[in-house]
C-alpha atoms as a PDB file:
ATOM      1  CA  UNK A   1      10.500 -72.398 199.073  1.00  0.00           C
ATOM      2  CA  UNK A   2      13.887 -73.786 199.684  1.00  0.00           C
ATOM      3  CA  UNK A   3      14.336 -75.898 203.071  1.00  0.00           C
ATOM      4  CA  UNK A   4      17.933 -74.029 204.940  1.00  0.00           C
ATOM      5  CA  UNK A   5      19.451 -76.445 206.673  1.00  0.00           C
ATOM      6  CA  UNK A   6      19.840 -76.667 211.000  1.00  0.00           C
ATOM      7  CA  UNK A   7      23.113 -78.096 211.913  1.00  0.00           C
ATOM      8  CA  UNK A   8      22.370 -80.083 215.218  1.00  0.00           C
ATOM      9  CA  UNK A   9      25.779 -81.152 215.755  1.00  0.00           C
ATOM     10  CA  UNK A  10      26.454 -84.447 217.689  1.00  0.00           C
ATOM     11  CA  UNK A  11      30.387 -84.295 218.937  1.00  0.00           C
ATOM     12  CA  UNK A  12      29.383 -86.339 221.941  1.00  0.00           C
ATOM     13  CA  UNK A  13      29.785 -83.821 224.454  1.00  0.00           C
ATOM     14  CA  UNK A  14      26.334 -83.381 225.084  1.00  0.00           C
ATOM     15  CA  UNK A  15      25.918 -86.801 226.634  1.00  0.00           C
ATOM     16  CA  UNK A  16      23.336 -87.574 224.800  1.00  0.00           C
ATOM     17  CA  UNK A  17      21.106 -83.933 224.970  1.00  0.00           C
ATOM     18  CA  UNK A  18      20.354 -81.899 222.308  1.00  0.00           C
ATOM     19  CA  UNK A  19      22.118 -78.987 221.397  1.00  0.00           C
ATOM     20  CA  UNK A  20      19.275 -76.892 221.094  1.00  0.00           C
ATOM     21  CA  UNK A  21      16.003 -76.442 223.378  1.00  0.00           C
ATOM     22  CA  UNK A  22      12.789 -75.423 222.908  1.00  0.00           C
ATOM     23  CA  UNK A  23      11.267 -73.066 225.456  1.00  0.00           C
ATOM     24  CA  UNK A  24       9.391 -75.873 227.302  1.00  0.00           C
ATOM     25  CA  UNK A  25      12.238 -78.072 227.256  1.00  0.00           C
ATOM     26  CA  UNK A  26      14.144 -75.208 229.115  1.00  0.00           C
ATOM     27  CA  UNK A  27      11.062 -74.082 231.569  1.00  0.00           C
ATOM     28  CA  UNK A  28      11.281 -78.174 232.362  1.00  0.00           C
ATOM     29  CA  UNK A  29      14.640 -78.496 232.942  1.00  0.00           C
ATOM     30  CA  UNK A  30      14.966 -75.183 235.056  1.00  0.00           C
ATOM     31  CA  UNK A  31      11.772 -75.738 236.594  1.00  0.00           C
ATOM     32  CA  UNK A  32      10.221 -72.668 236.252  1.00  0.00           C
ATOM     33  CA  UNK A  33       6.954 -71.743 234.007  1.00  0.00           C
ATOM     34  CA  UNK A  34       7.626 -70.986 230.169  1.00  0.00           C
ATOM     35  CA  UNK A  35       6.747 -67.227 230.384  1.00  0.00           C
ATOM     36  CA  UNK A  36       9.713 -67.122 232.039  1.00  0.00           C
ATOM     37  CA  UNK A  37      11.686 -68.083 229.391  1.00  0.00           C
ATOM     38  CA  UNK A  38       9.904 -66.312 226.971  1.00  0.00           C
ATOM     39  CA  UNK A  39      10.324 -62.987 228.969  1.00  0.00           C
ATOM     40  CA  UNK A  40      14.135 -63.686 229.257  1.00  0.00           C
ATOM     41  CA  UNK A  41      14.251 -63.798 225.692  1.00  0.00           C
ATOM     42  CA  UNK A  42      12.220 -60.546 225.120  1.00  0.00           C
ATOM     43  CA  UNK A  43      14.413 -58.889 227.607  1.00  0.00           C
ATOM     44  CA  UNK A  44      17.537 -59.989 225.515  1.00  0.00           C
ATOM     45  CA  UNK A  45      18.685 -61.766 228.481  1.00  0.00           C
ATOM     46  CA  UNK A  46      18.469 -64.914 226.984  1.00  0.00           C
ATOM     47  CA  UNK A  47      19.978 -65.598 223.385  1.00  0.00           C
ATOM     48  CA  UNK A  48      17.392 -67.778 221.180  1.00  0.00           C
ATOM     49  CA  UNK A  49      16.837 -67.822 217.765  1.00  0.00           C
ATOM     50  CA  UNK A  50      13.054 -68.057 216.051  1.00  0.00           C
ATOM     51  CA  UNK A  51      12.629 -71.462 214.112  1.00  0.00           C
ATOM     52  CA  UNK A  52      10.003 -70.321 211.268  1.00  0.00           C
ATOM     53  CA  UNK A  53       7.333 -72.475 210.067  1.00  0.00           C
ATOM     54  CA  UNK A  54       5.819 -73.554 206.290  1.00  0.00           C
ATOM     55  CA  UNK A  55       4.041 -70.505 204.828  1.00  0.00           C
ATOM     56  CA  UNK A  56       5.481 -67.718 207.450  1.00  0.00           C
ATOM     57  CA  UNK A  57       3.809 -69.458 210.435  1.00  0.00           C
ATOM     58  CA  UNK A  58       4.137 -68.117 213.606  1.00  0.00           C
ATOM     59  CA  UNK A  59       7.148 -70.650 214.343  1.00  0.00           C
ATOM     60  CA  UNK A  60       8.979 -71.266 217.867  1.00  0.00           C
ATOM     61  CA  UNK A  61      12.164 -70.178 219.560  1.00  0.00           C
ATOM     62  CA  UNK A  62      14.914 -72.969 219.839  1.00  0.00           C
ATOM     63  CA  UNK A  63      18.096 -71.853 222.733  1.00  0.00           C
ATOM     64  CA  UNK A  64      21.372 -73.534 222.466  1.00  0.00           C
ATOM     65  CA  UNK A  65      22.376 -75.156 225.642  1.00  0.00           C
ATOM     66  CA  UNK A  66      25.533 -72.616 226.207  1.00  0.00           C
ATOM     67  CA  UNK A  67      23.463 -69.734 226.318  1.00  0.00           C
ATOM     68  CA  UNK A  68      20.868 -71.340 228.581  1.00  0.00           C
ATOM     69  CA  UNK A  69      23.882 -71.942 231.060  1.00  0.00           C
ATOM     70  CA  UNK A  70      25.275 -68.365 230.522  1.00  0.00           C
ATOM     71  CA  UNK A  71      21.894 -66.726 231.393  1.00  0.00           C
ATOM     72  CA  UNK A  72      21.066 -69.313 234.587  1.00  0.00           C
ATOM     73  CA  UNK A  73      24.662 -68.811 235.846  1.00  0.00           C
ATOM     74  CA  UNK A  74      24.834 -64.636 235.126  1.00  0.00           C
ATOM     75  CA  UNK A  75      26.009 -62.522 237.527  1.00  0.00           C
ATOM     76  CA  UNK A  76      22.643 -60.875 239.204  1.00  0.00           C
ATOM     77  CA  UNK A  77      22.304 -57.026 238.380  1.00  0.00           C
ATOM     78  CA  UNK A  78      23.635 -54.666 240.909  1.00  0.00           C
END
């Protein structure tokens, strides 16, 4: 199995943060509880992409920053 690489780029306008954030990391920062999060992301309200783990395991979702802003800052539904 061949290891794809994860760009994490560090441009230094994160100040610091990651550019990517687990779903705990988000529920944490938003301060709401991780189903949440995870329902956003079911919904397709929230962008996230699925980190996979060794042998097909089950893996976790990683959000970029951008997209976490996007969806907190969205115009509510009419």
């Amino acid at each position: 199995m061949v290891q794809l690489s994860f760009p994490m780029p560090d441009d230094g306008r994160s100040g610091g943060r990651s550019a990517y954030v687990t779903v705990a990391e988000a529920a944490e920062e938003l301060r709401c509880h991780e189903r949440t999060i995870r329902r956003a992301i079911d919904r397709g309200a929230l962008r996230a992409g699925r980190v996979r783990g060794a042998n097909a395991a089950r893996g976790s979702w990683r959000i970029r920053r951008e997209d976490l802003d996007a969806w907190l800052y969205a115009e509510p539904p009419e």
